[in-house]
PDB file of N, CA and C in Angstrom:
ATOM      1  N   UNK A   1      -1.616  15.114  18.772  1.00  0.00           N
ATOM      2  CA  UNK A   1      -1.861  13.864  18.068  1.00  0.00           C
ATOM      3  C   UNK A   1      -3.265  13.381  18.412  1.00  0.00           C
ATOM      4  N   UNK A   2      -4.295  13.068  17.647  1.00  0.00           N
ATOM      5  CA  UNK A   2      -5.211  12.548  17.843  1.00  0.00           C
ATOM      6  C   UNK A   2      -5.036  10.914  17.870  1.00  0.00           C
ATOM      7  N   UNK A   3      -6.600  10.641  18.658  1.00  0.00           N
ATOM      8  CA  UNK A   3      -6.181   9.426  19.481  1.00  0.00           C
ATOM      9  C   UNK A   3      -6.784   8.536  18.465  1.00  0.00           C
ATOM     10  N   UNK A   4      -6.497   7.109  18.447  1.00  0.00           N
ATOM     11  CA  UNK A   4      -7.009   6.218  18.262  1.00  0.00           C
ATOM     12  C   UNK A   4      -8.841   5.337  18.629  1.00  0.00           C
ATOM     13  N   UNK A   5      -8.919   4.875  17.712  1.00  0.00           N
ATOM     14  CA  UNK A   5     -10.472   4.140  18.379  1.00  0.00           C
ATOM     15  C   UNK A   5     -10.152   2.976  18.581  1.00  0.00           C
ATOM     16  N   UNK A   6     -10.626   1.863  19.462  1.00  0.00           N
ATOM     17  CA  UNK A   6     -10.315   0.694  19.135  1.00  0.00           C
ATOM     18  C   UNK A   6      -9.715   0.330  18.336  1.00  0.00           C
ATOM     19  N   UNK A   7     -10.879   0.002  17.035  1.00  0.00           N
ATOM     20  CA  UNK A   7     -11.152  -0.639  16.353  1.00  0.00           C
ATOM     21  C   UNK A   7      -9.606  -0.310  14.932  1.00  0.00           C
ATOM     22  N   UNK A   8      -9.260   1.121  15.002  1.00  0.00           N
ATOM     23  CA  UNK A   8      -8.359   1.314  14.282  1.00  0.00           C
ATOM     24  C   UNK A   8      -7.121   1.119  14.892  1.00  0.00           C
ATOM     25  N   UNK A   9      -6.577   1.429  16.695  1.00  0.00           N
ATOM     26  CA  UNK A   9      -5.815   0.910  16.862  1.00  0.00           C
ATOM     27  C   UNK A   9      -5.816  -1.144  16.477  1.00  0.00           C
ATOM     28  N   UNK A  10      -6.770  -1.550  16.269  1.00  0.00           N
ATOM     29  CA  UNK A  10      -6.861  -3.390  16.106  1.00  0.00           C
ATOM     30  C   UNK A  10      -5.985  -3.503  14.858  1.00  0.00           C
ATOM     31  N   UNK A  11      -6.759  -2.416  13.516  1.00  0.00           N
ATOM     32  CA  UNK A  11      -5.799  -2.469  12.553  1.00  0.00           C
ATOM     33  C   UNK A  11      -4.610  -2.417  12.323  1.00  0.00           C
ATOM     34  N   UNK A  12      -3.735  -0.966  12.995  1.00  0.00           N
ATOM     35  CA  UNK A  12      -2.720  -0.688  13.085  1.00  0.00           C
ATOM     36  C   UNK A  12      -1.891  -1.720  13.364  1.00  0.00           C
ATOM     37  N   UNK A  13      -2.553  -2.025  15.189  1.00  0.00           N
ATOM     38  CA  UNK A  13      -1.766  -3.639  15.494  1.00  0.00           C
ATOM     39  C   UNK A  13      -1.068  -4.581  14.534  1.00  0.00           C
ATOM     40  N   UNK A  14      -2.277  -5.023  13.773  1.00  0.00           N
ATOM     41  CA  UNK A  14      -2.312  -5.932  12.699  1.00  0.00           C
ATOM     42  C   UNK A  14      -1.588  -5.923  12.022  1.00  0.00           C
ATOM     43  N   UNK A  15      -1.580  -4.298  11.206  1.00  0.00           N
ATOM     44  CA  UNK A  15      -0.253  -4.380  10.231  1.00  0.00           C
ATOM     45  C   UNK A  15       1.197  -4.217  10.425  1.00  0.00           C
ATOM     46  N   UNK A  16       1.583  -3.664  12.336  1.00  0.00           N
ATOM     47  CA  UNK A  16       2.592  -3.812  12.969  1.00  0.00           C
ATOM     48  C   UNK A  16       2.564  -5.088  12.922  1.00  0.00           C
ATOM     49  N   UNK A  17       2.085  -6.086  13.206  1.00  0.00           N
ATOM     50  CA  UNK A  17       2.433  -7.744  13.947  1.00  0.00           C
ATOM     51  C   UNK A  17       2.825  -8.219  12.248  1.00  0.00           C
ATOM     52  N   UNK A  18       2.094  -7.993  11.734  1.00  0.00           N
ATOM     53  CA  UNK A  18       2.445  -8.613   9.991  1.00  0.00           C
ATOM     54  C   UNK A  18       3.696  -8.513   9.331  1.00  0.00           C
ATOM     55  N   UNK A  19       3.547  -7.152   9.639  1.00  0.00           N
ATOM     56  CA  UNK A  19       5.558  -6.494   9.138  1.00  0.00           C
ATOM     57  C   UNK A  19       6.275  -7.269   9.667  1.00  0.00           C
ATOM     58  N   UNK A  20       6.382  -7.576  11.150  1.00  0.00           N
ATOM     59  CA  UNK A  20       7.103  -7.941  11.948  1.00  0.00           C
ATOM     60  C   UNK A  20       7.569  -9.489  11.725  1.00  0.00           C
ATOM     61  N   UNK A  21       6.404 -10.518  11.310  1.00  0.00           N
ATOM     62  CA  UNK A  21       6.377 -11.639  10.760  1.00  0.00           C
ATOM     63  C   UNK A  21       6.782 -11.936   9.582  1.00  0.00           C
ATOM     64  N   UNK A  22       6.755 -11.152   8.698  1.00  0.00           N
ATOM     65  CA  UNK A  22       6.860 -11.612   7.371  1.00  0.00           C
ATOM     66  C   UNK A  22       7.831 -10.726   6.473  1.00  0.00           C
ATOM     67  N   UNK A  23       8.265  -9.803   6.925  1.00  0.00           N
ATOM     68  CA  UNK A  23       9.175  -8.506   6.664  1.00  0.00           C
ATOM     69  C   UNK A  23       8.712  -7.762   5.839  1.00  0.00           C
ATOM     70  N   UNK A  24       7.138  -7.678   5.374  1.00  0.00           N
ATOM     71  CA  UNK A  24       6.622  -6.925   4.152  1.00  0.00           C
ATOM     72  C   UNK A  24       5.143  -6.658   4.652  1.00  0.00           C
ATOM     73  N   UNK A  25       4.507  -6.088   4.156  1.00  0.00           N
ATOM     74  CA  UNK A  25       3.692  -5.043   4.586  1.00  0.00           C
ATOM     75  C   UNK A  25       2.335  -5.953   3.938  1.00  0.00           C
ATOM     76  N   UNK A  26       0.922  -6.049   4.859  1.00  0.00           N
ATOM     77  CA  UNK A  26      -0.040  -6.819   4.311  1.00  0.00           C
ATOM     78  C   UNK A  26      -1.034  -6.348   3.238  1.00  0.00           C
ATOM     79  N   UNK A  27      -1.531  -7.014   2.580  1.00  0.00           N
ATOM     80  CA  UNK A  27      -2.547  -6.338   1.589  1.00  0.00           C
ATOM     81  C   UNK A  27      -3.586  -5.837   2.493  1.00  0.00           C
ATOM     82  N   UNK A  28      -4.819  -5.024   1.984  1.00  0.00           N
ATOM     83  CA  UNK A  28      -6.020  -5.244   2.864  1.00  0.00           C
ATOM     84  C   UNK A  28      -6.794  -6.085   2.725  1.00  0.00           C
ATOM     85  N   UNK A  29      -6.575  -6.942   1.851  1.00  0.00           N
ATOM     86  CA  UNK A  29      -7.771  -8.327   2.005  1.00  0.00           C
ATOM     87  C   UNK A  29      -6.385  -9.030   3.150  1.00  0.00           C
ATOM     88  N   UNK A  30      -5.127  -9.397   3.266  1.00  0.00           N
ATOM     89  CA  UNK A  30      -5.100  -9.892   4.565  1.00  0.00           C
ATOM     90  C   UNK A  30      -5.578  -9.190   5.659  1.00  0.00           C
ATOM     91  N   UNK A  31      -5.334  -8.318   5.877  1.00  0.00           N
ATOM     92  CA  UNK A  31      -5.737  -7.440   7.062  1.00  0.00           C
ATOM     93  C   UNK A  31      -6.788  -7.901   7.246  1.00  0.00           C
ATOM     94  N   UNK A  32      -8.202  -8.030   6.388  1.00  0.00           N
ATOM     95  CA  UNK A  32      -9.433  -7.971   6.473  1.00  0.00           C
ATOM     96  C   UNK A  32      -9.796  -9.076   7.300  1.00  0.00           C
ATOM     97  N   UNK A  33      -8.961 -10.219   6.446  1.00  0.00           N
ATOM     98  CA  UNK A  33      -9.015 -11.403   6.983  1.00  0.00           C
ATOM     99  C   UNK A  33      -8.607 -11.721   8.520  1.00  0.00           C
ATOM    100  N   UNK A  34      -7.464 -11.302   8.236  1.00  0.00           N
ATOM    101  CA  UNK A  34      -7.199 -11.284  10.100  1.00  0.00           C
ATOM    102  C   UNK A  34      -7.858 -10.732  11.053  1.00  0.00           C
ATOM    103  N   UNK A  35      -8.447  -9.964  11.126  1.00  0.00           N
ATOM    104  CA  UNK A  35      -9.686  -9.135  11.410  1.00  0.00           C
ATOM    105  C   UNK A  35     -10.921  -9.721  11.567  1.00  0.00           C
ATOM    106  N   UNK A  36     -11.145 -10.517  10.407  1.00  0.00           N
ATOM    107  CA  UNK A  36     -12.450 -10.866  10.224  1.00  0.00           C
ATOM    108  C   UNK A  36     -13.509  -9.737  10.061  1.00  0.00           C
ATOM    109  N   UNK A  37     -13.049  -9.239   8.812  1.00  0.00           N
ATOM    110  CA  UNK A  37     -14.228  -7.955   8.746  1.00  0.00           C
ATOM    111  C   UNK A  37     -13.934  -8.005   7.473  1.00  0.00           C
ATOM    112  N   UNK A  38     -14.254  -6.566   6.897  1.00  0.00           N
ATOM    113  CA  UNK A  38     -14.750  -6.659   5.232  1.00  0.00           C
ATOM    114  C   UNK A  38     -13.659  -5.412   4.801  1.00  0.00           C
ATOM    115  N   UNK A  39     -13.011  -5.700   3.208  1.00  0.00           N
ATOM    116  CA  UNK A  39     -12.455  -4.837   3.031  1.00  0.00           C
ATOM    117  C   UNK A  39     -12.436  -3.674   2.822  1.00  0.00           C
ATOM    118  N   UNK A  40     -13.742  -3.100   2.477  1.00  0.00           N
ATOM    119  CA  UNK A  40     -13.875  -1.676   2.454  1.00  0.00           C
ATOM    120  C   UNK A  40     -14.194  -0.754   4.098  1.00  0.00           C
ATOM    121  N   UNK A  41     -14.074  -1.585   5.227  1.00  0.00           N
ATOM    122  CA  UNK A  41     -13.787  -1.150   6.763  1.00  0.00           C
ATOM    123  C   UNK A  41     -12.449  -0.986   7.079  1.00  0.00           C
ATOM    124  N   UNK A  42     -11.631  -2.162   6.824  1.00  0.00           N
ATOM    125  CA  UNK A  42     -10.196  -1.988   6.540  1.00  0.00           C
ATOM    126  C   UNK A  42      -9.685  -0.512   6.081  1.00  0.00           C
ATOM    127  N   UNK A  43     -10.177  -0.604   5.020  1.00  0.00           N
ATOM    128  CA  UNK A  43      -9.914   0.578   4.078  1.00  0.00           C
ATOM    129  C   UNK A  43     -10.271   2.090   4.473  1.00  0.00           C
ATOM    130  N   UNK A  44     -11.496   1.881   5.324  1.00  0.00           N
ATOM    131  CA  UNK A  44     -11.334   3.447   5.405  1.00  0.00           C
ATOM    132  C   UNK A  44     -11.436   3.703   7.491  1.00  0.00           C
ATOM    133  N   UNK A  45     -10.560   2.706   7.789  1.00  0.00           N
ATOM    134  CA  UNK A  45      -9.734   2.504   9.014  1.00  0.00           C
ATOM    135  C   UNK A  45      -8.167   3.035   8.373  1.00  0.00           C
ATOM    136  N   UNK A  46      -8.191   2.518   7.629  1.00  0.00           N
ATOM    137  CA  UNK A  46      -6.317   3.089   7.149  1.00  0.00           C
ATOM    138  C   UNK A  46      -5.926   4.257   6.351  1.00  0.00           C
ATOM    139  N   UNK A  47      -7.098   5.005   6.034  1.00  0.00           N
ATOM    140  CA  UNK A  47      -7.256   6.200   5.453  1.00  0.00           C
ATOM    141  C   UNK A  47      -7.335   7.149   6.885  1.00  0.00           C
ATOM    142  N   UNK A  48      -7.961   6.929   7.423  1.00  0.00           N
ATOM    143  CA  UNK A  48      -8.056   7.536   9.175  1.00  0.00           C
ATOM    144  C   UNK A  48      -6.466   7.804   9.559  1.00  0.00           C
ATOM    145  N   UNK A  49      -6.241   6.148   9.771  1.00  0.00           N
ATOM    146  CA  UNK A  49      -4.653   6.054  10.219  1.00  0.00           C
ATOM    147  C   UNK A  49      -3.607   6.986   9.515  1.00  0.00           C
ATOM    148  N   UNK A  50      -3.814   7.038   8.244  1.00  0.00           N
ATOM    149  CA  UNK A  50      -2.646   7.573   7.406  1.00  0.00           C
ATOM    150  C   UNK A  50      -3.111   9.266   7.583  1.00  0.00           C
ATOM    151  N   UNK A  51      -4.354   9.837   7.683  1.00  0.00           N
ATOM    152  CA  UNK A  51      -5.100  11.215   7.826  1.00  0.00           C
ATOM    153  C   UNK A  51      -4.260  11.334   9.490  1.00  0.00           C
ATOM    154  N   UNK A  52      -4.511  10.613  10.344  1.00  0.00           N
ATOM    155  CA  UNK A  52      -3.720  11.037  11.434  1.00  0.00           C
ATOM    156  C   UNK A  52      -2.422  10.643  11.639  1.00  0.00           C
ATOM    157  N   UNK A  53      -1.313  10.256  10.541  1.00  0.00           N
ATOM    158  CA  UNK A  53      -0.380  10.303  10.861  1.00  0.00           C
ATOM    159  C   UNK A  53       0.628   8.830  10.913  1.00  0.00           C
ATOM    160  N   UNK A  54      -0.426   8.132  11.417  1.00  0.00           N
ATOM    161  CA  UNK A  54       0.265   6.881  11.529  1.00  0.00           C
ATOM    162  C   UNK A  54       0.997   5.574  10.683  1.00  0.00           C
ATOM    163  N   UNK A  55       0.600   5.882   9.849  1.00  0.00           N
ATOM    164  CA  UNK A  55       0.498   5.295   8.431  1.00  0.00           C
ATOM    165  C   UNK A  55       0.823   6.183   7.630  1.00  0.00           C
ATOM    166  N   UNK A  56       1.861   5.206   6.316  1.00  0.00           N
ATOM    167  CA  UNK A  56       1.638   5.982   4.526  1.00  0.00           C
ATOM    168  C   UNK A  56       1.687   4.915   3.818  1.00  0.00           C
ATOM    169  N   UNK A  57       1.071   5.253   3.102  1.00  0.00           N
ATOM    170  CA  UNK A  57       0.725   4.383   1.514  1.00  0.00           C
ATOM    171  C   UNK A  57       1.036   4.741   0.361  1.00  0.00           C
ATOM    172  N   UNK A  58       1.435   4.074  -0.593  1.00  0.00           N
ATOM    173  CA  UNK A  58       1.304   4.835  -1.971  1.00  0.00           C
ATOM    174  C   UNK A  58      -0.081   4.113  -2.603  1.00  0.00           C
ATOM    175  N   UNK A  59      -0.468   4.965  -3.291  1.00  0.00           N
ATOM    176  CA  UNK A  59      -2.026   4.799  -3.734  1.00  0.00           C
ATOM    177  C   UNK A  59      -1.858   4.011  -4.632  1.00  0.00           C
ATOM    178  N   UNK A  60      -2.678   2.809  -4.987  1.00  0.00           N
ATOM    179  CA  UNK A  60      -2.653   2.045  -5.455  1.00  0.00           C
ATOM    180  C   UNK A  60      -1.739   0.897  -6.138  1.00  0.00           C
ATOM    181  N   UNK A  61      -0.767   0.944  -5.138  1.00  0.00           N
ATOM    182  CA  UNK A  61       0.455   0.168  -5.413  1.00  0.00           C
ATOM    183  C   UNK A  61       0.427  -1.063  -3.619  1.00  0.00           C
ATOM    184  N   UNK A  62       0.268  -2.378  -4.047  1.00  0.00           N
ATOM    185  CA  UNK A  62       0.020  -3.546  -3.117  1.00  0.00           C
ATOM    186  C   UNK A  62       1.118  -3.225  -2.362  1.00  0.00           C
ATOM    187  N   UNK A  63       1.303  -3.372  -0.085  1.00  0.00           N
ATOM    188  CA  UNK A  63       2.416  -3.551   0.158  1.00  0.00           C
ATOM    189  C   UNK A  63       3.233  -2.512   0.436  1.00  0.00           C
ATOM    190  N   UNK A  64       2.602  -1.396   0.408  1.00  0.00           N
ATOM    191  CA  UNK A  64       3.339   0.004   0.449  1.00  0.00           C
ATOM    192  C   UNK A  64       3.292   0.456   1.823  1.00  0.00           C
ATOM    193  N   UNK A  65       2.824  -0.299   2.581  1.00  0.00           N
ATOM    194  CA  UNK A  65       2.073   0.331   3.743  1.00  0.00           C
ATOM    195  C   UNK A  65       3.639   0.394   5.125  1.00  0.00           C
ATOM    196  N   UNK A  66       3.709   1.695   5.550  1.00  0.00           N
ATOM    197  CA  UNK A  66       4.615   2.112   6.350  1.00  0.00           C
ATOM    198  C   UNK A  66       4.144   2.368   7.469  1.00  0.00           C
ATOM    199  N   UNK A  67       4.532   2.103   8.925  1.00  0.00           N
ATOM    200  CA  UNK A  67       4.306   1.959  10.274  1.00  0.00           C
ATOM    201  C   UNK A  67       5.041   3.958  10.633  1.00  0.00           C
ATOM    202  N   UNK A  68       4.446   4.715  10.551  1.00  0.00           N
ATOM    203  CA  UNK A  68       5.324   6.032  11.203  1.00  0.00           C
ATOM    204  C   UNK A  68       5.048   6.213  12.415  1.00  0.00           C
ATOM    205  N   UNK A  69       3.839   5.744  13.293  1.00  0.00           N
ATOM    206  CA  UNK A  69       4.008   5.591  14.273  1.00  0.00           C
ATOM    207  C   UNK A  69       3.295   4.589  15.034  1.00  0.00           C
ATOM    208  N   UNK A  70       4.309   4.006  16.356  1.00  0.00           N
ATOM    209  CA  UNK A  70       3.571   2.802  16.806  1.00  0.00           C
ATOM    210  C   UNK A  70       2.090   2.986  17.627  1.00  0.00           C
ATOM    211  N   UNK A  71       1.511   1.851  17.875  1.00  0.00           N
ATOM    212  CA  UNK A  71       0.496   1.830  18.365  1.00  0.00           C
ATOM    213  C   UNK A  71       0.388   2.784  20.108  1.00  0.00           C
ATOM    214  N   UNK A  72      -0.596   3.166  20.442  1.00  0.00           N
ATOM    215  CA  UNK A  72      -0.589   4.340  21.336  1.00  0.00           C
ATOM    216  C   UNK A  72      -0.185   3.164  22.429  1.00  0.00           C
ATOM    217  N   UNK A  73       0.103   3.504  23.848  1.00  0.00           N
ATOM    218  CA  UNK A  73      -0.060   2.415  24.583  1.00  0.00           C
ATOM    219  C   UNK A  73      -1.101   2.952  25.931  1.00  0.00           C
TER     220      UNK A  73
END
């Protein structure tokens, strides 16, 4: 399993703590927001995530976003 960077474990976090709050999965303009960064960083932070495993999405459908594995510890 390849490892995490910060900055993408921050994301991951994010969209674990979100699920967890709200029972549905965040857009990436929330993410972005929570973050405080821009959405196309988001975006190819969660393309990483989902390339290594951690994440799935369906492409272009809002909310799709699945946790497959938790954050490293």
């Amino acid at each position: 399993m390849k490892k995490l960077t910060i900055k993408q474990k921050k994301v991951l976090e994010v969209i674990e703590w979100f699920i967890e709050h709200n029972g549905y999965s965040p857009t990436i303009r929330e993410i972005a927001e929570l973050l405080d960064s821009d959405t196309h960083a988001v975006f190819e932070k969660m393309l990483i995530l989902e390339e290594k495993g951690y994440i799935s999405t369906k492409n272009g459908k809002a909310r799709t976003i699945k946790i497959l594995k938790d954050v490293e510890e």
